[in-house]
C-alpha atoms as a PDB file:
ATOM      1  CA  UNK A   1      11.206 -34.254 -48.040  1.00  0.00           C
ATOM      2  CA  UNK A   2       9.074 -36.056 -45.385  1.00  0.00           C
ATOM      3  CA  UNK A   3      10.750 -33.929 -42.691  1.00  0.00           C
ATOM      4  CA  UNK A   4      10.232 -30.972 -44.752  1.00  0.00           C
ATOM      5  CA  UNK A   5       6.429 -31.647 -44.863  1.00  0.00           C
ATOM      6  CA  UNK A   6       6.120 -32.264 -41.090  1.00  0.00           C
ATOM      7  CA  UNK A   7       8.153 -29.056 -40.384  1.00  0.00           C
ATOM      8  CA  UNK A   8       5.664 -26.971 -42.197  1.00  0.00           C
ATOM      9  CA  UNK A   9       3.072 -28.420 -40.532  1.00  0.00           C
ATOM     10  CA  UNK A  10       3.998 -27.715 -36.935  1.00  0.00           C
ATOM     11  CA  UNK A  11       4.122 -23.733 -38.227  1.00  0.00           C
ATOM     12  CA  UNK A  12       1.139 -23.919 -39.612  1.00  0.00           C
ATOM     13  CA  UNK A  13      -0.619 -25.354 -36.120  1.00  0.00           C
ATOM     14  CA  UNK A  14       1.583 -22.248 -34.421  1.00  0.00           C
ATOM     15  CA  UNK A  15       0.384 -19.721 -36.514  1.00  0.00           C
ATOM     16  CA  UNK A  16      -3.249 -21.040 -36.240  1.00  0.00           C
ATOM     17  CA  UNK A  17      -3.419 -21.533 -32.537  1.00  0.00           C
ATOM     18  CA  UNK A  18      -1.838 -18.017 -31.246  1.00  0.00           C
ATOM     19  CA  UNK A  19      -4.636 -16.199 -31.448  1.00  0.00           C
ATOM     20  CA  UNK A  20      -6.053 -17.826 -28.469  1.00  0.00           C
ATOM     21  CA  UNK A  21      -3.459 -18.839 -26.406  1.00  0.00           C
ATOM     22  CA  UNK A  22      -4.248 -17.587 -22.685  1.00  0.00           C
ATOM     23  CA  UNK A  23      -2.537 -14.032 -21.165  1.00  0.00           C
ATOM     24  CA  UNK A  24      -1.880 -12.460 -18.420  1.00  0.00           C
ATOM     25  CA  UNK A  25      -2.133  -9.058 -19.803  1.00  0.00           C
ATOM     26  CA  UNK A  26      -6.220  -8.966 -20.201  1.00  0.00           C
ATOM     27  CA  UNK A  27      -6.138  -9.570 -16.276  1.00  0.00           C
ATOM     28  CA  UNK A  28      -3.646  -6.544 -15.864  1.00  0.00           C
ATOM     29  CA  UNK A  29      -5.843  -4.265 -17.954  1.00  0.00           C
ATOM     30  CA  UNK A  30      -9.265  -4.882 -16.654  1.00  0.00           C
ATOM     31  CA  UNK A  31      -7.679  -5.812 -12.942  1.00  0.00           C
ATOM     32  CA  UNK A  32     -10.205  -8.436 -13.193  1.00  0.00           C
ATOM     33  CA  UNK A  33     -10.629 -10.305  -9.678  1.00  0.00           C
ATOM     34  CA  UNK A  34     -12.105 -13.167  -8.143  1.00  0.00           C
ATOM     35  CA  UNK A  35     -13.693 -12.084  -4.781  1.00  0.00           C
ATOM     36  CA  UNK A  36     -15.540 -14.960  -2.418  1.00  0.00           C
ATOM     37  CA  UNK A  37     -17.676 -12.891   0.253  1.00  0.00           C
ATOM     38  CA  UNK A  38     -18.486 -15.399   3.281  1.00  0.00           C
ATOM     39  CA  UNK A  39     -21.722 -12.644   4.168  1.00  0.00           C
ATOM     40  CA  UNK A  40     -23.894 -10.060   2.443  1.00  0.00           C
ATOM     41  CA  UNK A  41     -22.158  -7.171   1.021  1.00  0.00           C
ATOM     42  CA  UNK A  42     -23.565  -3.964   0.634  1.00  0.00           C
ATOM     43  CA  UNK A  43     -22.574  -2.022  -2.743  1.00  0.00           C
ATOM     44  CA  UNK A  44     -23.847   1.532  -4.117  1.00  0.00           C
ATOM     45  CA  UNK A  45     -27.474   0.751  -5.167  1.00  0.00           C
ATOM     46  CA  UNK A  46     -27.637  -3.119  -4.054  1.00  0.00           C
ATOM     47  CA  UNK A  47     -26.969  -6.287  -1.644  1.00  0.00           C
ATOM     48  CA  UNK A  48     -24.766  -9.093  -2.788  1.00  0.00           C
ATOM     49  CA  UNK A  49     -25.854 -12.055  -0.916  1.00  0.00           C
ATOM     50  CA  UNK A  50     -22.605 -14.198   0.131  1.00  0.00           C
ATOM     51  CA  UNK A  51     -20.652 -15.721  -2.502  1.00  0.00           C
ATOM     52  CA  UNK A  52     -17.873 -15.702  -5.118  1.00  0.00           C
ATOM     53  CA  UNK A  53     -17.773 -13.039  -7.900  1.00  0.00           C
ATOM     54  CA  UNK A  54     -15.678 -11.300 -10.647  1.00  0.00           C
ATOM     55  CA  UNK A  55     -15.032  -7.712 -10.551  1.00  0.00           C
ATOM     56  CA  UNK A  56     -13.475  -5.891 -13.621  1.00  0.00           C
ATOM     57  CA  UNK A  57     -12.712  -2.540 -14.494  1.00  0.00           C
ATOM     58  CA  UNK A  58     -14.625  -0.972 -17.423  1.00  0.00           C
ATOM     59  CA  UNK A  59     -12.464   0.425 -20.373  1.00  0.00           C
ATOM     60  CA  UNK A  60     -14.569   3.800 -20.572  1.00  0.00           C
ATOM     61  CA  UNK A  61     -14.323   6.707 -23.404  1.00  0.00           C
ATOM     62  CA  UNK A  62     -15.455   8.937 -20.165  1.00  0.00           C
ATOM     63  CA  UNK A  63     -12.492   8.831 -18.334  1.00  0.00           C
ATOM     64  CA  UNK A  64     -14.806   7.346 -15.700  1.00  0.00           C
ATOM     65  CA  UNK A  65     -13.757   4.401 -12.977  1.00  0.00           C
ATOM     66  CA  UNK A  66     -16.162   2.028 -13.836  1.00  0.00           C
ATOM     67  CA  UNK A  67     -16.471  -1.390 -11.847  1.00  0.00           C
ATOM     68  CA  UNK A  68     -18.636  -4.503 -13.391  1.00  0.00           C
ATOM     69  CA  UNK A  69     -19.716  -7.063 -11.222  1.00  0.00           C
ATOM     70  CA  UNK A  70     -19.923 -10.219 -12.308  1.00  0.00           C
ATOM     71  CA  UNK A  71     -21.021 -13.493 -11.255  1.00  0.00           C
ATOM     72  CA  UNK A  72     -18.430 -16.460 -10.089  1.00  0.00           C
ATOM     73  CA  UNK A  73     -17.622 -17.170 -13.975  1.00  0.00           C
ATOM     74  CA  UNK A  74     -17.798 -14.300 -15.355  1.00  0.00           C
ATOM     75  CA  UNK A  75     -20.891 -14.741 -17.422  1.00  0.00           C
ATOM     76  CA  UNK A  76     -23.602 -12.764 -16.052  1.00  0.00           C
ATOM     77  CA  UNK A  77     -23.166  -9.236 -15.172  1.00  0.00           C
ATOM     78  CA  UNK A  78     -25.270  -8.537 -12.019  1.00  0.00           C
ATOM     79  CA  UNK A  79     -24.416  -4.476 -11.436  1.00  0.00           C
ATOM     80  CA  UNK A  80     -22.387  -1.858 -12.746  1.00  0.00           C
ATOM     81  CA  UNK A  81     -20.905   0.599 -10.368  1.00  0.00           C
ATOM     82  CA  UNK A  82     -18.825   4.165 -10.201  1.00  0.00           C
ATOM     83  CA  UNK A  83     -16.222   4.803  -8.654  1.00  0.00           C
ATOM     84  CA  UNK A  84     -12.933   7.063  -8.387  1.00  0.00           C
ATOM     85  CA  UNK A  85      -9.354   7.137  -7.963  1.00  0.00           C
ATOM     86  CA  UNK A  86      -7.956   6.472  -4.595  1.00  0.00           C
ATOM     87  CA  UNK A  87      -4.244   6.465  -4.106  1.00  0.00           C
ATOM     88  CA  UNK A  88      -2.228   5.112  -0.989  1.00  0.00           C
ATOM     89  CA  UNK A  89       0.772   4.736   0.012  1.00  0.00           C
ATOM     90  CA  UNK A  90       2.499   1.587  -0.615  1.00  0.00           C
ATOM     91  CA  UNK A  91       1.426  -1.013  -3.240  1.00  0.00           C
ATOM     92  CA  UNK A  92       0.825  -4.306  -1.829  1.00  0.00           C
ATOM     93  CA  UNK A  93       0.893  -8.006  -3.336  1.00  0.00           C
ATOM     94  CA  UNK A  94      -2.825  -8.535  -2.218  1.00  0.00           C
ATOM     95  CA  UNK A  95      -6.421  -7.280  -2.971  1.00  0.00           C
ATOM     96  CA  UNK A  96      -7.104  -4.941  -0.450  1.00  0.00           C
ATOM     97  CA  UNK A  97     -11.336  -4.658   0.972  1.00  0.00           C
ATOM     98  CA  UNK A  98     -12.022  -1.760   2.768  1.00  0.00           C
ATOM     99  CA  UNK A  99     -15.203  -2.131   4.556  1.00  0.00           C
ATOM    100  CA  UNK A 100     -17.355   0.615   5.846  1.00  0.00           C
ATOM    101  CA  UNK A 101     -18.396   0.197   9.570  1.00  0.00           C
ATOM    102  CA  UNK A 102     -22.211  -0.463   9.730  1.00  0.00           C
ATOM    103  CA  UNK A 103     -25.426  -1.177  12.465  1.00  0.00           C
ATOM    104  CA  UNK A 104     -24.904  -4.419  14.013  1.00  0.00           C
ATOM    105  CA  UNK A 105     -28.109  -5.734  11.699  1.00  0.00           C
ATOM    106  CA  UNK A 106     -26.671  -4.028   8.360  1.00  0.00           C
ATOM    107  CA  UNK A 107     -24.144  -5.879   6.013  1.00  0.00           C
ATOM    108  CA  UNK A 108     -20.867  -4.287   5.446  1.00  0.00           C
ATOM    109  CA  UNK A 109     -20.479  -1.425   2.729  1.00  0.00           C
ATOM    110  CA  UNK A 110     -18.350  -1.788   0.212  1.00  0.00           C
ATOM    111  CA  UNK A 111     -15.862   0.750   0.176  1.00  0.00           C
ATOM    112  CA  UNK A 112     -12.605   0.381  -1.915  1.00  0.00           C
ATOM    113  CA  UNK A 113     -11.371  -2.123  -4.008  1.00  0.00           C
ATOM    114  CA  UNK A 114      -7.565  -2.188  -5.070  1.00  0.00           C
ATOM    115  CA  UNK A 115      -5.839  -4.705  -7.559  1.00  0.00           C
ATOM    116  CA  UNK A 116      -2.809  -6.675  -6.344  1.00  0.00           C
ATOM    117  CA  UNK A 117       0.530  -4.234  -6.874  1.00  0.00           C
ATOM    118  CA  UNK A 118      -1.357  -1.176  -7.534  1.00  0.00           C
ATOM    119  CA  UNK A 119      -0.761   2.235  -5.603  1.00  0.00           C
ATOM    120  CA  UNK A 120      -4.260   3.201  -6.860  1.00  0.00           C
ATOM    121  CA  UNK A 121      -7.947   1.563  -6.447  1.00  0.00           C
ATOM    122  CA  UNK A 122     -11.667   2.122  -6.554  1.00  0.00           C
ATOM    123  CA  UNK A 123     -13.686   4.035  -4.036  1.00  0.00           C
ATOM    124  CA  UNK A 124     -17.010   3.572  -4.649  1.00  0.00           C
ATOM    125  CA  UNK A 125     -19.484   6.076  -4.938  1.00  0.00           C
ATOM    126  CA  UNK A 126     -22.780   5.871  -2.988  1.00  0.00           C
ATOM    127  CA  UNK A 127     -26.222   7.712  -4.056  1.00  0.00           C
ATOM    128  CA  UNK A 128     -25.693  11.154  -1.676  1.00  0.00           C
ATOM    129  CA  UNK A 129     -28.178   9.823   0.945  1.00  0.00           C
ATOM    130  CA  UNK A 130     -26.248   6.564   1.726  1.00  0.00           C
ATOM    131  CA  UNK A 131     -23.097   8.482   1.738  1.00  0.00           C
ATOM    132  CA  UNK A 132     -24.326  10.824   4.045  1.00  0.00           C
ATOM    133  CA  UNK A 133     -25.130   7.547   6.548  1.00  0.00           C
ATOM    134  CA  UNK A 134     -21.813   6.321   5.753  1.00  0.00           C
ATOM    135  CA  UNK A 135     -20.047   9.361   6.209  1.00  0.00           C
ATOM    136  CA  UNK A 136     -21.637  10.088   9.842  1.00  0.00           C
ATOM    137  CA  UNK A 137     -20.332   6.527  11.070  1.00  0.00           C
ATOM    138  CA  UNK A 138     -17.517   5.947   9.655  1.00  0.00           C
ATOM    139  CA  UNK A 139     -16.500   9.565  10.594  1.00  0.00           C
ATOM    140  CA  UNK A 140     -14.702   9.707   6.870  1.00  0.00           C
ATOM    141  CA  UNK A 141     -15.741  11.221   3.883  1.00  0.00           C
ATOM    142  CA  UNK A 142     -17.421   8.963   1.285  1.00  0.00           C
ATOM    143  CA  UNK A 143     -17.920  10.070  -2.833  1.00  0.00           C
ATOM    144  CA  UNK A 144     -21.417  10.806  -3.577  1.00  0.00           C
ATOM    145  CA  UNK A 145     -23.467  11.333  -6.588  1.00  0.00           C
ATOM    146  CA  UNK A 146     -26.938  13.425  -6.213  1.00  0.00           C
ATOM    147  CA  UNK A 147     -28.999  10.618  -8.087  1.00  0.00           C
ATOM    148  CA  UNK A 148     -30.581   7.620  -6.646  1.00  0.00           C
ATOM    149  CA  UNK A 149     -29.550   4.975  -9.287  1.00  0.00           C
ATOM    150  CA  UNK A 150     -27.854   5.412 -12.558  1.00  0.00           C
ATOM    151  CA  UNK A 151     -27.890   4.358 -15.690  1.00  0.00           C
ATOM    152  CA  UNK A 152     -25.202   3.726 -18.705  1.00  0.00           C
ATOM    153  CA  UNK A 153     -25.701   7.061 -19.741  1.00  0.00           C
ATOM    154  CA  UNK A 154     -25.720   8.849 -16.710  1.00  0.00           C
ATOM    155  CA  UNK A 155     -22.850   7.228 -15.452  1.00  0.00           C
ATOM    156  CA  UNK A 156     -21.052   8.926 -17.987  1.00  0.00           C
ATOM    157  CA  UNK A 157     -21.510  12.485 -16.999  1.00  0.00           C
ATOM    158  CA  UNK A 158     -23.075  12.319 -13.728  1.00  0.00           C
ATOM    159  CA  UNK A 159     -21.140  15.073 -11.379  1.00  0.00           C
ATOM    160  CA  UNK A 160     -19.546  13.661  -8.428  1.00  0.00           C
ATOM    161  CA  UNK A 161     -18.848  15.161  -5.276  1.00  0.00           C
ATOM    162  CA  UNK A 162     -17.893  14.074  -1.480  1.00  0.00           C
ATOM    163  CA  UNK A 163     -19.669  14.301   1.637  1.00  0.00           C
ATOM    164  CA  UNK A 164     -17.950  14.839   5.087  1.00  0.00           C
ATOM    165  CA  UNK A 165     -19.436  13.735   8.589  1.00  0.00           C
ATOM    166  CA  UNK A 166     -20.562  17.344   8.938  1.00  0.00           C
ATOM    167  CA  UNK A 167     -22.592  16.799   6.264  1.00  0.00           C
ATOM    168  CA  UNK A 168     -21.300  18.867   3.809  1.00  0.00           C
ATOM    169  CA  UNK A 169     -20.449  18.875   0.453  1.00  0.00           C
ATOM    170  CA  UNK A 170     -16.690  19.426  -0.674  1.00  0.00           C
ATOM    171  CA  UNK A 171     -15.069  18.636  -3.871  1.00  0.00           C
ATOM    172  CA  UNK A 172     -14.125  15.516  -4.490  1.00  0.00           C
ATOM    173  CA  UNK A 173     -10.438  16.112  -5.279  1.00  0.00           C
ATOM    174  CA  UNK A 174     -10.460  18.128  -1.600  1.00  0.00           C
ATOM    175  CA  UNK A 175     -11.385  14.946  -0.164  1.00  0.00           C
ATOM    176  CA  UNK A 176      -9.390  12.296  -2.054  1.00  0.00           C
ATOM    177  CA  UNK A 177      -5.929  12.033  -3.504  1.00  0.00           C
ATOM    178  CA  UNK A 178      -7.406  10.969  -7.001  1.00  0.00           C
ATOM    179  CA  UNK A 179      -4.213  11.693  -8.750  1.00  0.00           C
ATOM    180  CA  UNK A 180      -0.284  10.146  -8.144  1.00  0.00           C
ATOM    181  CA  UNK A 181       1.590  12.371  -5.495  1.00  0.00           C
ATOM    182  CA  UNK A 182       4.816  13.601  -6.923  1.00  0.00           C
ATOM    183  CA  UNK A 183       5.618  15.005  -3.423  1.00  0.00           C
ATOM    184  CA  UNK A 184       7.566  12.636  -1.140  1.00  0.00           C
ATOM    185  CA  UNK A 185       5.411  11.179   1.714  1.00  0.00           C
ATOM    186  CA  UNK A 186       5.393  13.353   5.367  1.00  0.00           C
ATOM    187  CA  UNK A 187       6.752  11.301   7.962  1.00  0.00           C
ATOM    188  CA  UNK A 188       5.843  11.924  11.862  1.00  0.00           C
ATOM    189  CA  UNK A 189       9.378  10.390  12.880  1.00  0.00           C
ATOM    190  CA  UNK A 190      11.843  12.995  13.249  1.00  0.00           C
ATOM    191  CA  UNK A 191      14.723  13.085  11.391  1.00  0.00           C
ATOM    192  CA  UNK A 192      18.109  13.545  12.711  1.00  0.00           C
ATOM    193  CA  UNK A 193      19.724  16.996  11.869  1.00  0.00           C
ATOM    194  CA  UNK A 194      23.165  16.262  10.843  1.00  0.00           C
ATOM    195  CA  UNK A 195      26.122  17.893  12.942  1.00  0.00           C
ATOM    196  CA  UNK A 196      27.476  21.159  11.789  1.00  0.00           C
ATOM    197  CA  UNK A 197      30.604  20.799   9.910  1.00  0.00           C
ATOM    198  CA  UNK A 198      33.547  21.859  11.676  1.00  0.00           C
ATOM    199  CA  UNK A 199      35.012  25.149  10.756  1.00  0.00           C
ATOM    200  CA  UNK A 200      38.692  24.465   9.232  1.00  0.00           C
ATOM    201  CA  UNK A 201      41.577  24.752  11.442  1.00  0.00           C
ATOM    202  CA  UNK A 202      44.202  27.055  10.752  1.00  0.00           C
ATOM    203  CA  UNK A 203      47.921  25.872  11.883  1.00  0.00           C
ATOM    204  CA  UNK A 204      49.454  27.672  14.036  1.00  0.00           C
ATOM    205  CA  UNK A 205      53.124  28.159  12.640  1.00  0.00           C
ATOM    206  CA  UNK A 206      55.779  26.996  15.343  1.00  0.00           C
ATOM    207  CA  UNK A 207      57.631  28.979  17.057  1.00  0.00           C
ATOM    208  CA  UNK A 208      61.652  28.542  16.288  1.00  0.00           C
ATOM    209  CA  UNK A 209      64.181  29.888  18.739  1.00  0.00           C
ATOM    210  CA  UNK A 210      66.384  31.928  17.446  1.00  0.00           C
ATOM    211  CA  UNK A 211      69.844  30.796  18.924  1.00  0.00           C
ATOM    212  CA  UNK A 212      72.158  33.627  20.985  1.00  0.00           C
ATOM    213  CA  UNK A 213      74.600  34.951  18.804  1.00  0.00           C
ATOM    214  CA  UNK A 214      78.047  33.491  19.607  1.00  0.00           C
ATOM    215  CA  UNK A 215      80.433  36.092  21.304  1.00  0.00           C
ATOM    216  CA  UNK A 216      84.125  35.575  19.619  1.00  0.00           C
ATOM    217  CA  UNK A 217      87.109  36.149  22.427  1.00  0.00           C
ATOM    218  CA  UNK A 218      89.947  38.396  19.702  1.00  0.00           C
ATOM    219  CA  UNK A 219      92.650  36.475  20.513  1.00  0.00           C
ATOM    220  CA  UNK A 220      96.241  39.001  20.380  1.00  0.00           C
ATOM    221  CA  UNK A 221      98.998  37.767  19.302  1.00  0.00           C
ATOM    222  CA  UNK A 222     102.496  37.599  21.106  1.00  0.00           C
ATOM    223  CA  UNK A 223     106.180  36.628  20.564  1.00  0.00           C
ATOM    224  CA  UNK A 224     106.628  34.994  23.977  1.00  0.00           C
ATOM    225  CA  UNK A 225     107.080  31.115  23.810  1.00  0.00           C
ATOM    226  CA  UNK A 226     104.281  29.522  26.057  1.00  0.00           C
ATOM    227  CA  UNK A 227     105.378  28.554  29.429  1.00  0.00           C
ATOM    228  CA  UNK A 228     105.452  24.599  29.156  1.00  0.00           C
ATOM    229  CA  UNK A 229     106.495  23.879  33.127  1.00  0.00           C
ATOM    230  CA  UNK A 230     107.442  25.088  36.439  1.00  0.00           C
ATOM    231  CA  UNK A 231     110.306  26.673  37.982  1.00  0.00           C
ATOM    232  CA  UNK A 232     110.103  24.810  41.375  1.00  0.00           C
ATOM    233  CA  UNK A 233     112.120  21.738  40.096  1.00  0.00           C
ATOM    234  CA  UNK A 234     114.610  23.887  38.919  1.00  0.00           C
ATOM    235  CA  UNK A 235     115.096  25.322  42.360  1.00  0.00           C
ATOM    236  CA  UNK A 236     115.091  22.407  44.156  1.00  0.00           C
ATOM    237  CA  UNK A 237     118.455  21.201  41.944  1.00  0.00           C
ATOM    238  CA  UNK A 238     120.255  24.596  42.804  1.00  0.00           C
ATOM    239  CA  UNK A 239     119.350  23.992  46.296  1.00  0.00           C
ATOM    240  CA  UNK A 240     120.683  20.776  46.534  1.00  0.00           C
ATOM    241  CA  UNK A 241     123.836  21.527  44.256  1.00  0.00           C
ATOM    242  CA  UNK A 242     124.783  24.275  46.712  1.00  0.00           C
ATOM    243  CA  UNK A 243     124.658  21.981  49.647  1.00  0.00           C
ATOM    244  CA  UNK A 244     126.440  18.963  47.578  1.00  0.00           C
ATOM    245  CA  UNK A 245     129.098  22.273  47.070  1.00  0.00           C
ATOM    246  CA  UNK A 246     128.903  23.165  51.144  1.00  0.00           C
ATOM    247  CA  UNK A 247     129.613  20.061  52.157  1.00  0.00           C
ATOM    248  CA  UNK A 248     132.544  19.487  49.456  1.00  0.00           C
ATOM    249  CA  UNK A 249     134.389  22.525  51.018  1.00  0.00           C
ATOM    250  CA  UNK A 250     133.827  21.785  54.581  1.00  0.00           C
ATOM    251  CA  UNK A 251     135.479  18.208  54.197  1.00  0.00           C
ATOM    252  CA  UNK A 252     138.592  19.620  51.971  1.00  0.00           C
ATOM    253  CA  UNK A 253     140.309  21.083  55.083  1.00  0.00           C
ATOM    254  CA  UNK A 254     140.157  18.055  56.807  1.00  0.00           C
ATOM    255  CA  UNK A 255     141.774  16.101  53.675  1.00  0.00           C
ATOM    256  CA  UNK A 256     144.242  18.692  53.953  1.00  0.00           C
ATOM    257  CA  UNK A 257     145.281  18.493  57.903  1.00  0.00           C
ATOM    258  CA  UNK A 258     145.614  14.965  57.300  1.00  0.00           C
ATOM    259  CA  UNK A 259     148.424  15.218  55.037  1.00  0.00           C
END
C-alpha cells in the first residue's frame, strides 16, 4: 500500500512539472540567437554599440520577416526590424553575418542574418536613402522601404522594393531569390559528355568451303585371274633344264664308247 502511495506520487510531480520543462523547439521556431558584437553595428534605423544580444524572429499574421532585437537576456527589446527572405545555396551548421562594406570611420551594416542549418535567412531592409549608400559601395543590391522609420503598423504593409548600384528601383523578387529554388543549381564546371554508344555489330556469317565433289573411277569387271608373279623365274628353270638335258646327251656317247 505504501508503495502504492509513493507511486502515485511521483505521477503526480510528472504531470505537474511538464508544462515547463525546457525545449528545443521554441529556439527552432523563433531561430532565436545569441550574437556578441566585439564593435558597433549598424542596423536599419540604429547603432548597436558592441556587445551581446538576442535576435528572434517575429511570428507575424503579415506574412512579414520580422527580426526583434533583444538585449543579452532577452528581457528588453531594444529595436524591431524588417526584413525578407534570402535563400543560398547550402545550409550550414553556423550563424552566418554578412556585413556590408562601409567608410573606414562608419561601423559595419548589418546585412543578413541566417539561423544555424537553414537554406534561408534575413536580409534586412534599410530606409531607401541608406540603401541607396549601401547599394553604391557594396556594388549589390540592398531591400529598401520608401519611409524613414517604421512603426508596428507600418511594418505590416509597408511596400518593399530593392535598389541597385545604378540607383534604381527593381522589384524585390528581381533582385532576391525570396522563395526555395526547385531548379537544380548551375554549375560553371563542365560536365563530361558521355561517349556515344557503340552501334551493334552484326556477325559476319563464316564462310564454309564447300568440299570438291569426289570423282568415282567405274571399275569393269573381268573373268581373268589377277596376275600374282612373274614369268622370268619360270624361264630361268627351262633354261637351265635344257642345259642339265645338253649336257646329259653329250656325255651318253662317251658312256657308250666305253663299253
Amino acid at each position: 500500500m505504501k508503495t502504492y502511495k509513493v507511486l502515485l506520487g511521483l505521477f503526480a510531480a510528472t504531470l505537474l512539472s511538464a508544462p515547463v520543462l525546457p525545449t528545443a523547439d521554441a529556439d527552432t521556431y523563433n531561430k532565436k540567437t545569441i550574437i556578441t558584437f566585439s564593435q558597433d553595428i549598424e542596423i536599419p534605423g540604429k547603432i548597436l554599440p558592441a556587445g551581446t544580444y538576442t535576435f528572434k524572429l517575429l511570428d507575424s499574421a503579415a506574412d512579414r520577416h520580422i527580426v526583434q532585437i533583444y538585449d543579452a537576456d532577452g528581457s528588453h527589446l531594444i529595436t524591431t526590424v524588417l526584413a525578407i527572405n534570402d535563400y543560398r545555396l547550402k545550409p550550414t551548421g553556423e550563424t552566418v553575418i554578412k556585413f556590408s562594406e562601409r567608410p573606414a570611420d562608419s561601423p559595419e551594416a548589418l546585412r543578413a542574418w541566417f539561423y544555424p542549418g537553414d537554406n534561408f535567412g534575413q536580409e534586412f531592409v534599410y530606409p531607401r536613402e541608406r540603401a541607396l549608400q549601401l547599394a553604391q559601395t557594396n556594388k549589390s543590391d540592398v531591400p529598401s522601404v520608401g519611409a524613414a522609420t517604421l512603426d508596428d503598423s507600418t511594418m505590416q504593409t509597408t511596400p518593399i522594393a530593392a535598389v541597385t548600384p545604378e540607383q534604381k528601383d527593381v522589384e524585390v523578387t528581381s533582385a532576391f531569390q525570396t522563395t526555395a529554388s526547385t531548379e537544380p543549381v548551375a554549375t560553371s564546371e563542365p560536365v563530361a559528355t558521355p561517349a556515344p554508344a557503340a552501334a551493334p555489330v552484326t556477325p559476319t556469317p563464316a564462310v564454309v568451303a564447300t568440299p570438291a565433289p569426289v570423282q568415282t573411277v567405274p571399275v569393269t569387271e573381268t573373268n581373268e585371274l589377277p596376275q600374282t608373279a612373274s614369268s622370268t623365274p619360270l624361264i630361268a628353270l627351262l633354261g637351265g633344264l635344257a642345259i642339265s638335258l645338253a649336257l646329259a646327251l653329250k656325255l651318253m656317247p662317251k658312256s657308250a664308247s666305253a663299253s
